[in-house]
Protein backbone atom coordinates (compact mmCIF):
# COMPACT_ATOMS: atom_id res chain seq x y z
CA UNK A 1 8.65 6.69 1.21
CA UNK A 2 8.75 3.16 -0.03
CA UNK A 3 8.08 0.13 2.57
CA UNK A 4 9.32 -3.42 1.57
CA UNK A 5 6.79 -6.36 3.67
CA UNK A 6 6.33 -9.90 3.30
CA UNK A 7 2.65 -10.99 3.36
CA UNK A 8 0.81 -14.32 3.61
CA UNK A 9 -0.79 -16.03 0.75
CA UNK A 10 -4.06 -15.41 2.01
CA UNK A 11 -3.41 -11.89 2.92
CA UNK A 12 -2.00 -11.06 -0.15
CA UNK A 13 -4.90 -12.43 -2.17
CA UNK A 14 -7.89 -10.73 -0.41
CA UNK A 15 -5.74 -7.54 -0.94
CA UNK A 16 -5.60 -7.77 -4.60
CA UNK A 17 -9.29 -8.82 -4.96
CA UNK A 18 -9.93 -5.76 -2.85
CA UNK A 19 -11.43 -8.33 0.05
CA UNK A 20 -8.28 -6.91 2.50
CA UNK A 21 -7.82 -2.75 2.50
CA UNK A 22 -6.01 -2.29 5.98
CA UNK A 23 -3.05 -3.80 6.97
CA UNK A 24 -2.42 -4.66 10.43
CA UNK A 25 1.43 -4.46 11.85
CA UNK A 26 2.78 -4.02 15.04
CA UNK A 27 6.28 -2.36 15.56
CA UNK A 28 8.68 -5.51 17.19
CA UNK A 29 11.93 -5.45 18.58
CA UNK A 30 13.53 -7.12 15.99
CA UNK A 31 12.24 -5.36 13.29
CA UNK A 32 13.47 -1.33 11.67
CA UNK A 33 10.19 -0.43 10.18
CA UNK A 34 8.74 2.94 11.72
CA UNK A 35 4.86 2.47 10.76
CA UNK A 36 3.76 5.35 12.02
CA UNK A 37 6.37 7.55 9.80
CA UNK A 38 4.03 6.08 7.19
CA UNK A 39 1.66 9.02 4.98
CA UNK A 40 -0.87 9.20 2.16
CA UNK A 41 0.53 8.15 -1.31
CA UNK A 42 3.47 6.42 0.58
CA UNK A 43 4.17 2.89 -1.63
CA UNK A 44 4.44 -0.42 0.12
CA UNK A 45 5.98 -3.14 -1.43
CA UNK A 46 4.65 -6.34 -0.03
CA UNK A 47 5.98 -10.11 -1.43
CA UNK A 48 4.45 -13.08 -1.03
CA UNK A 49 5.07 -16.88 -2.05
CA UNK A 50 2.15 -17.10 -4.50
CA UNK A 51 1.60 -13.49 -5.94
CA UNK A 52 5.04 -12.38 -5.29
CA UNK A 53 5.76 -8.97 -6.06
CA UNK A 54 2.98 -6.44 -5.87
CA UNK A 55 2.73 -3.09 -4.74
CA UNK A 56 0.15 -0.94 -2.83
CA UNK A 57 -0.34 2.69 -2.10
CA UNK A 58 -0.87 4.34 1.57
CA UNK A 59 -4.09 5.99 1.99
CA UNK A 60 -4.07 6.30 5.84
CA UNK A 61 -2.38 5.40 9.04
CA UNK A 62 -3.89 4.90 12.33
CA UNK A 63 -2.63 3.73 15.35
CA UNK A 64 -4.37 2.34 18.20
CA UNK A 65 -3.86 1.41 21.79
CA UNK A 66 -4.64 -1.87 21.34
CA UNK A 67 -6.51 -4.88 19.28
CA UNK A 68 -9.96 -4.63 20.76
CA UNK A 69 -9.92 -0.28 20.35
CA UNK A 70 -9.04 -1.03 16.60
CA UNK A 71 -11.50 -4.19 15.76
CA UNK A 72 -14.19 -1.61 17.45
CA UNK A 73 -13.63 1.21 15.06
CA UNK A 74 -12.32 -0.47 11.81
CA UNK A 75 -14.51 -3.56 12.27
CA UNK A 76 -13.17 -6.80 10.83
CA UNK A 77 -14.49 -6.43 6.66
CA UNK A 78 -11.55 -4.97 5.00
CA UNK A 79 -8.84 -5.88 8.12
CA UNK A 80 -8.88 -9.28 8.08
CA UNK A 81 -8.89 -11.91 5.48
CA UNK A 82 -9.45 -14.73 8.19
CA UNK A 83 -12.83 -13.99 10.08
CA UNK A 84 -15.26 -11.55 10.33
CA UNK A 85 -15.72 -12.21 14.05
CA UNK A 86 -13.90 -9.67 16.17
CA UNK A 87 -12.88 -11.83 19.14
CA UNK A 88 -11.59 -14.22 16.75
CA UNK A 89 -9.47 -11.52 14.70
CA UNK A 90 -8.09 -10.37 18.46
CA UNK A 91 -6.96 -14.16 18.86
CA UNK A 92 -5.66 -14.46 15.42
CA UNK A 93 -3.42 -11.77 15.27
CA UNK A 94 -1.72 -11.92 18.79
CA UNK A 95 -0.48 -15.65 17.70
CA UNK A 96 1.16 -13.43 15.42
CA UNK A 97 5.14 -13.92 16.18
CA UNK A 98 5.85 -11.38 18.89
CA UNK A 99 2.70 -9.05 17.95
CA UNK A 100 0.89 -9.63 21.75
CA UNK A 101 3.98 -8.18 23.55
CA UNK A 102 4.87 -5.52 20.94
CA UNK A 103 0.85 -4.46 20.80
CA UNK A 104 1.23 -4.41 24.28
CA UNK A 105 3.99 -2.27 24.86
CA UNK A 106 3.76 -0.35 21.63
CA UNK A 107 -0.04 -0.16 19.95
CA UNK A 108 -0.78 -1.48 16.44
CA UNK A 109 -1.36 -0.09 13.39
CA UNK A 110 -4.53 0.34 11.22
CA UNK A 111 -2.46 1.01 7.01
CA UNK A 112 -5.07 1.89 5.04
CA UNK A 113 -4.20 0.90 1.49
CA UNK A 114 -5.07 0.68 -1.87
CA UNK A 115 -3.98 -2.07 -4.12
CA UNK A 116 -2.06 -1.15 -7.31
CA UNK A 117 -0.72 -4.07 -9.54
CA UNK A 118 1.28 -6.80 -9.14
CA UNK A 119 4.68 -7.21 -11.15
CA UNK A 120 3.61 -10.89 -12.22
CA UNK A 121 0.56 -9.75 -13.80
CA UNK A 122 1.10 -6.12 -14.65
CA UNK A 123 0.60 -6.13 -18.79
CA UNK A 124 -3.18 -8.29 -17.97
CA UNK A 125 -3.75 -5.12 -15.47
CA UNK A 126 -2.88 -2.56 -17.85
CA UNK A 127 -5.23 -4.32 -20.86
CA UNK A 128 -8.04 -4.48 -18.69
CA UNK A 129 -8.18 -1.58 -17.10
CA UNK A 130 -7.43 0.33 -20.44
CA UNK A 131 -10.01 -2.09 -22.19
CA UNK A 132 -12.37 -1.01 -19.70
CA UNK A 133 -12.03 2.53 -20.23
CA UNK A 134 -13.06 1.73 -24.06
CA UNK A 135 -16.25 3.76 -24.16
CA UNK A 136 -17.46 5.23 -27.66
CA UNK A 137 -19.81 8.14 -27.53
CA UNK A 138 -20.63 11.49 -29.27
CA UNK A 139 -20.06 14.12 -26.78
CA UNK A 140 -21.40 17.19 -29.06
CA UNK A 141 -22.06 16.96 -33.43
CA UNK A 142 -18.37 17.72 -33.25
CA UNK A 143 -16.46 15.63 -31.05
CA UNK A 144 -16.35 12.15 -30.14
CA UNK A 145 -14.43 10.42 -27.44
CA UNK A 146 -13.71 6.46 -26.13
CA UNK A 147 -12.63 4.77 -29.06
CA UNK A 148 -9.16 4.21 -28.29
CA UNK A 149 -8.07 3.63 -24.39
CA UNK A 150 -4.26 4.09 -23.50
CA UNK A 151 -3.12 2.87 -19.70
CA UNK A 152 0.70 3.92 -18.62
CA UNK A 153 2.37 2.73 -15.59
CA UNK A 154 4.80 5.26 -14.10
CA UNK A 155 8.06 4.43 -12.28
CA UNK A 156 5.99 5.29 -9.02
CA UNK A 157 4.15 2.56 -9.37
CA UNK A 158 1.13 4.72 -10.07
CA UNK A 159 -1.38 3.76 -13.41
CA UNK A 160 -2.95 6.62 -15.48
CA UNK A 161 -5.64 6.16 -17.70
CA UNK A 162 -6.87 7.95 -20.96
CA UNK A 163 -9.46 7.79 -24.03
CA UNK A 164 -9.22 9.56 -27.79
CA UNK A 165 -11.23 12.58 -27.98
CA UNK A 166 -11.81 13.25 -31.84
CA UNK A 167 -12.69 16.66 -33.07
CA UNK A 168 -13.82 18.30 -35.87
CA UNK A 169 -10.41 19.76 -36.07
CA UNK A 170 -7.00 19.53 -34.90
CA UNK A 171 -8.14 20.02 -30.86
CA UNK A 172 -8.66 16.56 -30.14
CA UNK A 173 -5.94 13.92 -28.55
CA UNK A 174 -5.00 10.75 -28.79
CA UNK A 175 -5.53 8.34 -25.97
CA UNK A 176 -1.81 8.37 -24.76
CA UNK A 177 -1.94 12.34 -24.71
CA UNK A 178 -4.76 11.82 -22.42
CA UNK A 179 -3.64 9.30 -20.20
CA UNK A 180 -0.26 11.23 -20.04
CA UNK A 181 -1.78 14.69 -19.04
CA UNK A 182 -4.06 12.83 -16.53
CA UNK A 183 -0.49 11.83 -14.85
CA UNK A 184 1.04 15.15 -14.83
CA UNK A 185 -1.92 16.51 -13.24
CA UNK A 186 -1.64 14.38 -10.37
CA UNK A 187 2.28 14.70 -10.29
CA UNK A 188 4.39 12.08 -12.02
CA UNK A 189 6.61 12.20 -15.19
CA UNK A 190 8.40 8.73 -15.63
CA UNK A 191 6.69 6.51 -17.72
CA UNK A 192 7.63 2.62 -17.91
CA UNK A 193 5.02 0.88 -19.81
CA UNK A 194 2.44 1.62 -21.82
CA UNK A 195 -0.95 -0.38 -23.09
CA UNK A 196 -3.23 1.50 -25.99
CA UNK A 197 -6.27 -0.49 -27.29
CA UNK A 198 -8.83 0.19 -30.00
CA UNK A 199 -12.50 -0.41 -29.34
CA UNK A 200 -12.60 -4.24 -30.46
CA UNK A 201 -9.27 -4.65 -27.79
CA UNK A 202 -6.76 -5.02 -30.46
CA UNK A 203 -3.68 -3.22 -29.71
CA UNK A 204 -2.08 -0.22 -31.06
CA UNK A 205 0.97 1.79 -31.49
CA UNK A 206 1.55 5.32 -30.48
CA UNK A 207 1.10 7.69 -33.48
CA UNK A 208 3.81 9.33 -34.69
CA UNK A 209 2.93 12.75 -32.51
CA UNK A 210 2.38 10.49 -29.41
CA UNK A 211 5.73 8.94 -30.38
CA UNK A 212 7.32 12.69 -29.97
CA UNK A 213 5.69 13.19 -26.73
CA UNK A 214 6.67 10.23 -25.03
CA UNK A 215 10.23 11.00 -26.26
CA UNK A 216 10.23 14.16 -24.75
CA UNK A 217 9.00 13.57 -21.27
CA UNK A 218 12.12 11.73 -20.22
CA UNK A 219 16.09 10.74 -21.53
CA UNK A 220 15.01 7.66 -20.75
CA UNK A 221 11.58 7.62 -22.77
CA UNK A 222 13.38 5.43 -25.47
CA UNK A 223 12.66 2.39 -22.84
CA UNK A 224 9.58 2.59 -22.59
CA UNK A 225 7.95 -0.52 -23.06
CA UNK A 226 4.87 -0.94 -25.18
CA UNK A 227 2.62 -4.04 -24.99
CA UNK A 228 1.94 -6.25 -28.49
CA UNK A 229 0.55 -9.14 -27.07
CA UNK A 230 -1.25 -10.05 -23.69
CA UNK A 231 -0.71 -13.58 -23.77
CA UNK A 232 2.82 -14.06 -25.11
CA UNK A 233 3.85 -10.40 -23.02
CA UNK A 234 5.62 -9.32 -26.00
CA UNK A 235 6.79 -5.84 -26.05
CA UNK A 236 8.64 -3.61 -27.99
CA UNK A 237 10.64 -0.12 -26.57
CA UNK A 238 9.61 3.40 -27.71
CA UNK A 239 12.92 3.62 -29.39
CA UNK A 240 12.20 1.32 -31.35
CA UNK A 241 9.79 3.21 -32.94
CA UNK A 242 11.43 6.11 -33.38
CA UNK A 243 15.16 5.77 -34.57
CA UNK A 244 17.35 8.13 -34.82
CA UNK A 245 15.19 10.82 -32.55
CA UNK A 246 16.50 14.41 -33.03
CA UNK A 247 16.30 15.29 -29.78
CA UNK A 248 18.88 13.15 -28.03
CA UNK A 249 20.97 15.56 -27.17
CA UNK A 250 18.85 18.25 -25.58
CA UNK A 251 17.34 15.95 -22.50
């Protein structure tokens, strides 16, 4: 299920800084949103003026009879980006446009949620988080792992991470290998963009094996888009890469 909100400024900020991990709403009249049809690894798409266009997953939903039952169990930390004081918080959100008499009549709801990336600044996200992962270290006197750190974003909005494990024969894998298996484990098989770094944060290509693999995930693997540089966001697309693919007509 995919939820499109709009979101304050404020609201939207302490989300993505991880200040802000449950949403507040309150079913109204005048809006067609069912909250409570809401479930774990649901995606919300909230906008705002400033951010604009980022995207969050569901981790729980929890409704309540009212403001004071919810502020008494989910405290005011991670609900509201305005006050930690819970009288306050009650105040706050009934001025809310028609939230007192919709709370009223109908509860509120607690949305758990966990922030994933935000359209304007998705390639930064995917660097960091794959420079991040950059961790080189012997794991036995025969393989080594962390020296190059891949991070793919899946058209589910979901972001995968994966290092190089280097062998002392052909069982190791690359870093996109990695990061690719990680996201079939947990489910998804549509990849968008993709980020690989080496351990001084330069950027790489996708070897010529990783090239096949990507190809044949998807018939539309040839768009992929792969990151060259951070601060211009230039890309290139996986077909690119590999011209002329043989298998074109089997997918």
């Amino acid at each position: 299920m995919m939820l499109k909100l709009n979101i304050n400024d404020r609201a939207a900020l302490a989300i993505k800084e991880g200040r802000k991990k449950v949403e507040i709403r309150a079913d109204k009249r005048n809006e067609k949103h069912n909250y409570g049809a809401l479930k774990r690894g649901d995606i919300i798409e909230f906008c705002s003026d400033e951010l604009g266009i980022f995207f969050v997953e569901v981790e729980d939903v929890v409704h309540y009879k009212n403001l004071e039952e919810m502020f008494t169990l989910e405290g005011t930390k991670y609900t509201t980006s305005s006050t930690d004081d819970k009288e306050q918080a009650i105040i706050n959100v009934n001025k809310l446009d028609g939230y007192e008499q919709a709370i009223k009549k109908n509860g509120v709801y607690a949305i758990h949620i966990k922030y994933l990336y935000s359209n304007n600044t998705i390639w930064e996200e995917l660097y960091e988080k794959a420079k991040n992962a950059i961790y080189d270290r012997k794991i036995s006197n025969m393989i080594e792992a962390g020296g190059v750190s891949a991070a793919i974003l899946t058209e589910n909005h979901h972001i995968y991470i994966g290092v190089c494990i280097d062998t002392a024969c052909s069982l190791g894998m690359c870093a996109e290998r990695n990061a690719i298996a990680n996201m079939i484990t947990n489910g998804d098989k549509v990849i968008t963009k993709l980020v690989c770094v080496d351990s001084q944060g330069k950027f790489v290509f996708p070897c010529g094996a990783c090239r096949e693999f990507l190809m044949q995930l998807n018939k539309n693997s040839k768009d992929i888009e792969i990151l060259k540089n951070v601060i211009t966001k230039e890309t290139i697309k996986l077909g690119s890469l590999i011209v002329n693919w043989w298998g074109n007509d089997r997918l």
